[in-house]
C-alpha atoms as a PDB file:
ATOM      1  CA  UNK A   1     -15.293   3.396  14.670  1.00  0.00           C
ATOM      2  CA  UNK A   2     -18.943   3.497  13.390  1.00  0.00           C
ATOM      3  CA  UNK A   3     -21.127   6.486  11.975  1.00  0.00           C
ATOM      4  CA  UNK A   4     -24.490   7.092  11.711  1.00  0.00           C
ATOM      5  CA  UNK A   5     -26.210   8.344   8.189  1.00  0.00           C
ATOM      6  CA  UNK A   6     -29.064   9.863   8.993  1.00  0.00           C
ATOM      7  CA  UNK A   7     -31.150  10.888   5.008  1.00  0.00           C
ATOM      8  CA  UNK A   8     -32.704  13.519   4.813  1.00  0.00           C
ATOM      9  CA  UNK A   9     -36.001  13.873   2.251  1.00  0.00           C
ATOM     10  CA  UNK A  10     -38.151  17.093   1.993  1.00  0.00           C
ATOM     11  CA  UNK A  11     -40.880  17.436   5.232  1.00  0.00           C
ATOM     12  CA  UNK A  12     -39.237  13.868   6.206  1.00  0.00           C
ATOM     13  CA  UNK A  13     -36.771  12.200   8.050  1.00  0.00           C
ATOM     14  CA  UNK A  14     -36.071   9.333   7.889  1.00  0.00           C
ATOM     15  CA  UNK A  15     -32.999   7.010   9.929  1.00  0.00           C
ATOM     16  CA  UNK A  16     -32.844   3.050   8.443  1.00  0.00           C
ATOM     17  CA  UNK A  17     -32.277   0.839  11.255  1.00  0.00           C
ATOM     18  CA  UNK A  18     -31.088   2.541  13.841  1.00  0.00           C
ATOM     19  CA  UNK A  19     -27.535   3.311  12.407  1.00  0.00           C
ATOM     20  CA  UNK A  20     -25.412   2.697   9.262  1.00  0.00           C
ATOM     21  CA  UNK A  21     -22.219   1.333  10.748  1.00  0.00           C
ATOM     22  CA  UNK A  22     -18.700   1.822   8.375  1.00  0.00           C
ATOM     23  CA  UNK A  23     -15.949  -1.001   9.568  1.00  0.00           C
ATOM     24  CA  UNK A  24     -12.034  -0.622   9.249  1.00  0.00           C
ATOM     25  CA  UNK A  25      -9.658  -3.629   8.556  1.00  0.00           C
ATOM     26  CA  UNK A  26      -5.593  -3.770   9.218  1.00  0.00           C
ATOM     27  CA  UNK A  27      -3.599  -6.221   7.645  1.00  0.00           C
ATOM     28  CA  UNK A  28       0.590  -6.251   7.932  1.00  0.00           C
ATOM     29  CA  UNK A  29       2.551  -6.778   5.350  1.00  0.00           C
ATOM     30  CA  UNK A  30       4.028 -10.547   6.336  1.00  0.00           C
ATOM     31  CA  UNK A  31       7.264  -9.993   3.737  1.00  0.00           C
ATOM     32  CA  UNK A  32       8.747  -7.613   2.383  1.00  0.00           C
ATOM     33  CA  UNK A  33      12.172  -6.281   1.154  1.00  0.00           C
ATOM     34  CA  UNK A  34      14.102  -5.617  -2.250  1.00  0.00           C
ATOM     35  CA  UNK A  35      15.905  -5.751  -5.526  1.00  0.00           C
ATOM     36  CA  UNK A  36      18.708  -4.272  -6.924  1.00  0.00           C
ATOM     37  CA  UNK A  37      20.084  -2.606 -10.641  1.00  0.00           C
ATOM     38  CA  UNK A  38      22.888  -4.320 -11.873  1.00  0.00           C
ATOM     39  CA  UNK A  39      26.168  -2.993 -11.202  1.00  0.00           C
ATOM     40  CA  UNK A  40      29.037  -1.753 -13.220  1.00  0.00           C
ATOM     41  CA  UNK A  41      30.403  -4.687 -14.737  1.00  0.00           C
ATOM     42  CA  UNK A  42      26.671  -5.883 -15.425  1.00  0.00           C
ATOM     43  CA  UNK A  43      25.990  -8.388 -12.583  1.00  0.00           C
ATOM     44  CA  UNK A  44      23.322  -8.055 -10.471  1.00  0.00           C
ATOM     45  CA  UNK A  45      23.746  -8.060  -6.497  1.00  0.00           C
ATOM     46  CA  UNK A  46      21.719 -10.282  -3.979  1.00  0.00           C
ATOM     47  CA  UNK A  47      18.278  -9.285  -3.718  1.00  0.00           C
ATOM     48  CA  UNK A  48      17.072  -8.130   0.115  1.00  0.00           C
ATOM     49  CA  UNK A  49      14.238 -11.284  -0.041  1.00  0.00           C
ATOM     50  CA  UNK A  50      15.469 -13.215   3.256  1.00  0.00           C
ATOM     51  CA  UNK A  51      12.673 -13.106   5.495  1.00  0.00           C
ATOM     52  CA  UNK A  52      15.089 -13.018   8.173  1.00  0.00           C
ATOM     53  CA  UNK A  53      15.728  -9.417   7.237  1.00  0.00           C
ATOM     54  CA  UNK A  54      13.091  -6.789   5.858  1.00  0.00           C
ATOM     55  CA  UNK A  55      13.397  -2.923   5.145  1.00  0.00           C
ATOM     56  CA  UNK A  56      12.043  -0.913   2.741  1.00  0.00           C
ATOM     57  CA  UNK A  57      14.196   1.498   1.573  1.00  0.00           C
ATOM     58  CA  UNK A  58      14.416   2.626  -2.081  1.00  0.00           C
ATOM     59  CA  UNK A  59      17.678   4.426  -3.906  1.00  0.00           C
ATOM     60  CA  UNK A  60      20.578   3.637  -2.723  1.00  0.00           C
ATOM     61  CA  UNK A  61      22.965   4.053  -0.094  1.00  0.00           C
ATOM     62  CA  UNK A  62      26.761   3.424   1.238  1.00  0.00           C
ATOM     63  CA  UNK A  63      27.464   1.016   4.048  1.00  0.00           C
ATOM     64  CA  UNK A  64      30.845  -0.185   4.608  1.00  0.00           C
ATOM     65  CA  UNK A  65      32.258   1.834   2.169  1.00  0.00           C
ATOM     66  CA  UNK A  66      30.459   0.060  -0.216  1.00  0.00           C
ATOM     67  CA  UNK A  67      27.884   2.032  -2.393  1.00  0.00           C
ATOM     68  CA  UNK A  68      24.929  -0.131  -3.583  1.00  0.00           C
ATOM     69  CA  UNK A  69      23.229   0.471  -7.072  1.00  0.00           C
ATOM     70  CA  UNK A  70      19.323   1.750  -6.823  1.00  0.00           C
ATOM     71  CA  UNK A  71      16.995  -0.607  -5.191  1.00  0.00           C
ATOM     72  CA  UNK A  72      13.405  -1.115  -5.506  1.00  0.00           C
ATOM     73  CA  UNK A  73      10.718  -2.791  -2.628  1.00  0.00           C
ATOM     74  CA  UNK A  74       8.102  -5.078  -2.558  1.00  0.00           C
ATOM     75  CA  UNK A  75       5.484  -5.748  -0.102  1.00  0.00           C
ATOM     76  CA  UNK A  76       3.504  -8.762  -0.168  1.00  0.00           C
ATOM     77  CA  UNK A  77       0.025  -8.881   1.745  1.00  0.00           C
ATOM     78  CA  UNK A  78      -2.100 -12.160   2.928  1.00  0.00           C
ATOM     79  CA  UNK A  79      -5.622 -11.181   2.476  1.00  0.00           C
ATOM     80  CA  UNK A  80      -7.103 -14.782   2.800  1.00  0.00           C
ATOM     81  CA  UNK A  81      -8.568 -13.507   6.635  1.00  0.00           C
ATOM     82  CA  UNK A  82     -10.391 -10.960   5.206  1.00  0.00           C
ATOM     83  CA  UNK A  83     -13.545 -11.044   5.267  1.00  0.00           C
ATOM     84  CA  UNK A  84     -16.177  -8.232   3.990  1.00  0.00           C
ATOM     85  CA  UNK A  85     -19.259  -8.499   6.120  1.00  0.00           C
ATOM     86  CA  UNK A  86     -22.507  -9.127   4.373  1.00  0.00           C
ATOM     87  CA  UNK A  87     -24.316  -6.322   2.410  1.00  0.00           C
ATOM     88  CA  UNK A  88     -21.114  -4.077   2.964  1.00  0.00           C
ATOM     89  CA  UNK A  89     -18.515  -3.369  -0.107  1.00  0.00           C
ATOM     90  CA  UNK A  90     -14.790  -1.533   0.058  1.00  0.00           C
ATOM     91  CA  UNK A  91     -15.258   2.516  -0.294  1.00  0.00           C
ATOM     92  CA  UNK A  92     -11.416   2.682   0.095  1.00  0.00           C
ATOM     93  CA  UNK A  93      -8.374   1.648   0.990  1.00  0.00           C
ATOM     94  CA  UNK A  94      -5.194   3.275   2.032  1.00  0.00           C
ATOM     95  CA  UNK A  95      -1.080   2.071   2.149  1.00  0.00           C
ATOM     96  CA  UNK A  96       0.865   3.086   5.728  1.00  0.00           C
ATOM     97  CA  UNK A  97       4.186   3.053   5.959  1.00  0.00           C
ATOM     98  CA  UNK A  98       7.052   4.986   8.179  1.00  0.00           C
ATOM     99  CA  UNK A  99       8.982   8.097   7.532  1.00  0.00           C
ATOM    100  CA  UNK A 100      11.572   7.937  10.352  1.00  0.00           C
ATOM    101  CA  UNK A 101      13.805  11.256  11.175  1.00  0.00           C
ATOM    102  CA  UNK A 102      16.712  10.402   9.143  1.00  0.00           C
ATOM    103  CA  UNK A 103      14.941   7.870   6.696  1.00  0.00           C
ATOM    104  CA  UNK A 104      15.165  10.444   3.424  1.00  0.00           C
ATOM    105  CA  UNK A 105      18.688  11.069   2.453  1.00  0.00           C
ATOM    106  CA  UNK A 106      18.511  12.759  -0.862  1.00  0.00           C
ATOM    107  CA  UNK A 107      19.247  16.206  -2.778  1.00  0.00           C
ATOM    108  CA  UNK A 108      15.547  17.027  -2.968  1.00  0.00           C
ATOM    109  CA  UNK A 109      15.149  18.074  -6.634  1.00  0.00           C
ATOM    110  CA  UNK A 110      13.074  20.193  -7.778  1.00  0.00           C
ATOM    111  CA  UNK A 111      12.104  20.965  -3.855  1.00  0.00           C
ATOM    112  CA  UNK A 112      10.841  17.402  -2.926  1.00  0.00           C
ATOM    113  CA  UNK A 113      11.220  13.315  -3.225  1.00  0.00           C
ATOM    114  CA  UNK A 114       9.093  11.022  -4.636  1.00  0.00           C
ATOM    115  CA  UNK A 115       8.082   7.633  -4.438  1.00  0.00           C
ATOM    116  CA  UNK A 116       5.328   5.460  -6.660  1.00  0.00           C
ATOM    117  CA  UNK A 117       3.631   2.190  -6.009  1.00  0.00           C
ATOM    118  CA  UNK A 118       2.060   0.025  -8.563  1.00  0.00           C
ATOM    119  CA  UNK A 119       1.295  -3.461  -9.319  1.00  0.00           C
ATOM    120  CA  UNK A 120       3.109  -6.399 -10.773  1.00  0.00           C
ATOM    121  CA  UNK A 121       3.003  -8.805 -13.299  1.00  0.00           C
ATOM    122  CA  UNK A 122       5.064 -11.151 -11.047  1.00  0.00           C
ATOM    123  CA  UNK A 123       3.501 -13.135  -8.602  1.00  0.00           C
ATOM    124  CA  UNK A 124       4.878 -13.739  -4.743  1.00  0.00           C
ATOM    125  CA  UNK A 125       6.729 -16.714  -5.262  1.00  0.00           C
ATOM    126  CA  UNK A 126       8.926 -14.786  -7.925  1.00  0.00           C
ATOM    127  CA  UNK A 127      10.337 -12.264  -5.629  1.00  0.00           C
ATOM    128  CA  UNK A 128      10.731 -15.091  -2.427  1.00  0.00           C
ATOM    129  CA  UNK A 129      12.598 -17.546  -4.779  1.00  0.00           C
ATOM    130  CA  UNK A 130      13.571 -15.470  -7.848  1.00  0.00           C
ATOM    131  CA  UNK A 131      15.747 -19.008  -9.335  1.00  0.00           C
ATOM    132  CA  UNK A 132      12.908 -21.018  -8.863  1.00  0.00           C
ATOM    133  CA  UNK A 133      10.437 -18.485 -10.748  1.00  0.00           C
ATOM    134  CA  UNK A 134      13.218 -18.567 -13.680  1.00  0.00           C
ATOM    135  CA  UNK A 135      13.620 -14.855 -13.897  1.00  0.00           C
ATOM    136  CA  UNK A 136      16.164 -13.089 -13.013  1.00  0.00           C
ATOM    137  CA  UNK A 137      16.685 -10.265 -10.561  1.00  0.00           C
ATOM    138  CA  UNK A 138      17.752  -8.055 -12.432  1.00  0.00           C
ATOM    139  CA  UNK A 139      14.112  -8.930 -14.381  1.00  0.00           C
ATOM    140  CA  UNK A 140      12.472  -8.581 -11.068  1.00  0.00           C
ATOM    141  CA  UNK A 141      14.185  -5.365 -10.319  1.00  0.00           C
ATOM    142  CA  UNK A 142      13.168  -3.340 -14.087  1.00  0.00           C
ATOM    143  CA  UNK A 143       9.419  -4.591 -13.318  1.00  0.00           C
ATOM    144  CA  UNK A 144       9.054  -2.955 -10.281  1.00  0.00           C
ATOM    145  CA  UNK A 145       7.009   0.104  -9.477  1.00  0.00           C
ATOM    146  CA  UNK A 146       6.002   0.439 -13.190  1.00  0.00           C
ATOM    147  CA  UNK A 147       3.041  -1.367 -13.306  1.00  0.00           C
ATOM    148  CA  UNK A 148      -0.423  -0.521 -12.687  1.00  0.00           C
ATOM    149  CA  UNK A 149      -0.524   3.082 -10.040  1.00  0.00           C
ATOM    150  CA  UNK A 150      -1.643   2.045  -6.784  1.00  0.00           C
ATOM    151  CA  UNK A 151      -0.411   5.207  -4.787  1.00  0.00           C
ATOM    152  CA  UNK A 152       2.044   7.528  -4.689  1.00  0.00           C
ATOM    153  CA  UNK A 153       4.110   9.959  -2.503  1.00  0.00           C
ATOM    154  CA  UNK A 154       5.979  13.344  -2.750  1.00  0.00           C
ATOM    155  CA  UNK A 155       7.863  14.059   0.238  1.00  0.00           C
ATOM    156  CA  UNK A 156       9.685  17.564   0.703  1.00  0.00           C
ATOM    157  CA  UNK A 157      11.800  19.110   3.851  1.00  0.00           C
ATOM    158  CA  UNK A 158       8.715  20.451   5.785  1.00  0.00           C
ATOM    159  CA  UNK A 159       7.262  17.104   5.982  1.00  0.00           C
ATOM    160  CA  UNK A 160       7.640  15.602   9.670  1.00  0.00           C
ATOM    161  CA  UNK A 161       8.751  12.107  10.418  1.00  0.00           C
ATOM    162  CA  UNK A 162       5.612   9.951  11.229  1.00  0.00           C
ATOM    163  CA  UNK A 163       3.233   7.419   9.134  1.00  0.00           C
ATOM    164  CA  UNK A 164       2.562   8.366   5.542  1.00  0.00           C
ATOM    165  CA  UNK A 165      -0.439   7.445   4.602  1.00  0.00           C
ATOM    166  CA  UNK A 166      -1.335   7.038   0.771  1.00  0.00           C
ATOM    167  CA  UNK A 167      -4.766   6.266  -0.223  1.00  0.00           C
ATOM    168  CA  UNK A 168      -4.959   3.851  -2.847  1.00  0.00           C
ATOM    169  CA  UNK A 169      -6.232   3.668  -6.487  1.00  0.00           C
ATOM    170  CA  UNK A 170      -9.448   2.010  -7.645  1.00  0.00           C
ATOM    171  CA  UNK A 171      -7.262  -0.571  -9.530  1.00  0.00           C
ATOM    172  CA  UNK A 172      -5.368  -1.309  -6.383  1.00  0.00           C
ATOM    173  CA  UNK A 173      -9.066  -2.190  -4.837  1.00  0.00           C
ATOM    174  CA  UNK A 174     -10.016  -4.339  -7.591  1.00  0.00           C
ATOM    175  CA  UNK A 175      -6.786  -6.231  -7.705  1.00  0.00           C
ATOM    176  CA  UNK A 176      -7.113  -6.530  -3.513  1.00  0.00           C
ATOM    177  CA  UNK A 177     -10.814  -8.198  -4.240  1.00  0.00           C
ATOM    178  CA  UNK A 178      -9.404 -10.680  -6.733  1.00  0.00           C
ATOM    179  CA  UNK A 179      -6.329 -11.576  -4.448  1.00  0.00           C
ATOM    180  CA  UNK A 180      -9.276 -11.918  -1.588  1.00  0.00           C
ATOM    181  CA  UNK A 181     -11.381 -14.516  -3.881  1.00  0.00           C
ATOM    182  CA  UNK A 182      -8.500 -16.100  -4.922  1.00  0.00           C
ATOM    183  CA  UNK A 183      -6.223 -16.546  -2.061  1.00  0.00           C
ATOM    184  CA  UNK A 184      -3.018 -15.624  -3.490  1.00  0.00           C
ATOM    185  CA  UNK A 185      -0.550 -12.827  -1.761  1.00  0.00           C
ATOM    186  CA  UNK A 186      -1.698  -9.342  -2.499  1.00  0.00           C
ATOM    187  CA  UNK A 187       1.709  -7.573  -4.072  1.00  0.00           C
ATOM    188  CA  UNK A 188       2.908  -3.827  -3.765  1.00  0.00           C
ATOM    189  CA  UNK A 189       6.134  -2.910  -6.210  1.00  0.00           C
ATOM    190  CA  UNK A 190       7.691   0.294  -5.424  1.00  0.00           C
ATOM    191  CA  UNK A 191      10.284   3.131  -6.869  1.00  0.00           C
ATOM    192  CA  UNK A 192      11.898   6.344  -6.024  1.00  0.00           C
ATOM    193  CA  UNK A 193      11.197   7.985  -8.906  1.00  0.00           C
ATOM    194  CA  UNK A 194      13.103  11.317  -8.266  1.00  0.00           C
ATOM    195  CA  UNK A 195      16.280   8.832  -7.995  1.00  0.00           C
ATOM    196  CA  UNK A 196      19.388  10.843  -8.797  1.00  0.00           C
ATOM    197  CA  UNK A 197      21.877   7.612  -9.770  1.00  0.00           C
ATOM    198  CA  UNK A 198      25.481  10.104  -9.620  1.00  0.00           C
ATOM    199  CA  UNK A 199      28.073   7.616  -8.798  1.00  0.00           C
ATOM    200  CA  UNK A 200      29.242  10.362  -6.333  1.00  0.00           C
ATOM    201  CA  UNK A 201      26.599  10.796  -4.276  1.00  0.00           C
ATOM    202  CA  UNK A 202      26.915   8.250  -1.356  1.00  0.00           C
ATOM    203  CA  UNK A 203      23.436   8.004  -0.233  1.00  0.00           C
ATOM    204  CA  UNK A 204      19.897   8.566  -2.152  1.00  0.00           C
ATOM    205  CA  UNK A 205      17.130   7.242  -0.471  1.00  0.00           C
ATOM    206  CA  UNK A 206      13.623   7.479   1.040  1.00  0.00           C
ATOM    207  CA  UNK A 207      12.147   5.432   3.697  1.00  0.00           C
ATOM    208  CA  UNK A 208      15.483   4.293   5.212  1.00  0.00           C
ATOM    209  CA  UNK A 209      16.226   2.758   8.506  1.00  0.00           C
ATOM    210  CA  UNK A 210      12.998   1.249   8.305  1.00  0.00           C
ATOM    211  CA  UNK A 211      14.552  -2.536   9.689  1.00  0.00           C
ATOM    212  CA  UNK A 212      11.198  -4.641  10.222  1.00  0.00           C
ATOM    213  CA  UNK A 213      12.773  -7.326  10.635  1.00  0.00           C
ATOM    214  CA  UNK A 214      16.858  -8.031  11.756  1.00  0.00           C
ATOM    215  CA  UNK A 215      17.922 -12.015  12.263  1.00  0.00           C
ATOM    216  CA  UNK A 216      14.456 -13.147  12.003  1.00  0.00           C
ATOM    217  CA  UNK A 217      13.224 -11.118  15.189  1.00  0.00           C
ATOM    218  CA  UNK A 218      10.227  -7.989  14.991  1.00  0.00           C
ATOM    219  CA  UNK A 219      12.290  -5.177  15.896  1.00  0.00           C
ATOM    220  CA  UNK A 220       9.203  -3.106  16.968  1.00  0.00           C
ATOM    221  CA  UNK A 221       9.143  -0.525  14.014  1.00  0.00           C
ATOM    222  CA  UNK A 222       5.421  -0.076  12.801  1.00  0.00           C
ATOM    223  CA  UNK A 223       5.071  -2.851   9.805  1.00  0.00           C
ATOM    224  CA  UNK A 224       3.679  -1.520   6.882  1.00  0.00           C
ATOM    225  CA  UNK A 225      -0.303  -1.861   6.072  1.00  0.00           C
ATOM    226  CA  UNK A 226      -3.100  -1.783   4.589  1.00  0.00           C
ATOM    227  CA  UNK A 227      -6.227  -0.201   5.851  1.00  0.00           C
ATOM    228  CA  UNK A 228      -9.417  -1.159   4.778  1.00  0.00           C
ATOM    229  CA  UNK A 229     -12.600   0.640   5.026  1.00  0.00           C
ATOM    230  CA  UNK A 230     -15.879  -0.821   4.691  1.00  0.00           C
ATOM    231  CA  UNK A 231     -19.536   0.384   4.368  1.00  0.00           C
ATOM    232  CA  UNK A 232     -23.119  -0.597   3.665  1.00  0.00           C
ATOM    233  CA  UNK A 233     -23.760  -1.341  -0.043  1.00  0.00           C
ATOM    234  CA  UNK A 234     -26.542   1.628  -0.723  1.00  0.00           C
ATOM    235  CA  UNK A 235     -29.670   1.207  -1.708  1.00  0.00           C
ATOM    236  CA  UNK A 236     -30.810   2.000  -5.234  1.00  0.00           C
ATOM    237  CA  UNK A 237     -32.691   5.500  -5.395  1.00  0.00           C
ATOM    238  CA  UNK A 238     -35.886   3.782  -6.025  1.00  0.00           C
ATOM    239  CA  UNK A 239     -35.862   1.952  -2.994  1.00  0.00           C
ATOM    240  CA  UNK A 240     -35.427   5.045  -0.945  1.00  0.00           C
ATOM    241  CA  UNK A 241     -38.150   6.890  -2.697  1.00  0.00           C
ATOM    242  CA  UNK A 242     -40.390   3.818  -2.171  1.00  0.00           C
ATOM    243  CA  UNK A 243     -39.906   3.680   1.807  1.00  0.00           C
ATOM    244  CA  UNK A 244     -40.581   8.018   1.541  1.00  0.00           C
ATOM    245  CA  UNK A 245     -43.574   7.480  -0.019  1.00  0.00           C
ATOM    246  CA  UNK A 246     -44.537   4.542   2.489  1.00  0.00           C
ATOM    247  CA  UNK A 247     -44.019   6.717   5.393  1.00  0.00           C
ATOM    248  CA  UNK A 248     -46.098   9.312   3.971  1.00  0.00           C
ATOM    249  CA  UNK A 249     -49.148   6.725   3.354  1.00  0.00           C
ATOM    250  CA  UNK A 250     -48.645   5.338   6.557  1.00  0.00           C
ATOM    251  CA  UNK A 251     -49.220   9.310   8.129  1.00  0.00           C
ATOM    252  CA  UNK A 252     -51.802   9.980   5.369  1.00  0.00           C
ATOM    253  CA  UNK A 253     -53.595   6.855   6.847  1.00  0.00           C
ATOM    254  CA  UNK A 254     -53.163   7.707  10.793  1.00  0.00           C
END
């Protein structure tokens, strides 16, 4: 996808090297899954962090007759094959995931559902091997989705199943450009925050049935992403005026 910027300056026009192209990079989330609260009796269940299986639901739900306590996601992002072309910069930056028919199962207060994605102060190797890290999951689980706001959702009964797309927050593009120079996973913590945690209610949830990955097999459901958009760095003012004023000259001279 490329435009062309054309400037415009008063009795002159003038079009910079043909055309001003914008660039768009996709990159798939290579893990992702979840973390639980801790139950009644204070004990936290086994976190969702097997490679081998990845969804991203949040809230809860009842499988088996068994009704989990809320869970929270994570989405961890390799960014090392990025690469921003020369003289370009990031203008923005936005989060896909799926809403599937059937994925939101929840008493829609106040009208609508909500979900928010932030940062975290744990890095990857925390949530993929939470007793080597020394924290616990319960830890893991109360850091999640209250870090720094990345994006957010609201999602009420008119919406349609499809992609939601979320555009992301200035300090979700600065922390992508440091995970870029650095090399290290890019990490997305998320919440339901209209979560309604009655015991009674068997299922609470948003972005359900959204299995990425079952036995260690794609199962063809669209992996979340990140899409990146690129552009040319502009030129300072001055410089613009400058090549106006050398156009002029060069007519003046003709």
């Amino acid at each position: 996808m490329r435009t062309i910027h054309t400037i415009l300056a008063t009795g002159v026009c003038m079009m910079f090297a043909g055309a001003v192209g914008a660039g768009v990079i996709e990159v798939e989330s290579f893990h992702l899954g979840g973390f639980y609260d801790l139950d009644a009796a204070g004990m936290p269940l086994i976190p969702d962090n097997d490679m081998s299986f990845q969804n991203y639901f949040m809230g809860h739900t009842t499988v088996g007759g068994f009704t989990t306590t809320e869970r929270r996601t994570f989405f961890a992002f390799d960014l090392t094959s990025v690469a921003i072309p020369d003289g370009e910069e990031i203008v923005g930056v936005s989060f896909e995931l799926e809403l599937l028919f059937g994925g939101m199962l929840a008493n829609l207060s106040d009208g609508f559902e909500s979900a928010t994605f932030t940062s975290t102060t744990s890095e990857y190797l925390t949530f993929a091997d939470p007793l080597g890290s020394g924290m616990g999951p319960d830890e893991i689980f109360d850091s999640m989705g209250t870090g720094e706001f990345y994006a957010g959702v609201g999602i009420d009964d008119m919406v349609e199943p499809g992609t939601i797309s979320m555009d992301m927050s200035d300090a979700a593009i600065l922390d992508m450009e440091t995970s870029v120079s650095t090399g290290s996973p890019f990490m997305i913590t998320g919440l339901m925050d209209t979560y309604d945690p009655d015991p009674g209610a068997l299922f609470e949830f948003m972005f359900g049935l959204t299995d990425v990955v079952v036995g260690g097999m794609p199962t063809g459901m669209p992996v979340p992403k990140l899409v990146i958009e690129t552009a040319p760095i502009p030129a300072p003012s001055g410089v613009l005026v400058l090549a106006g004023a050398g156009l002029i000259a060069a007519r003046r001279r003709r």
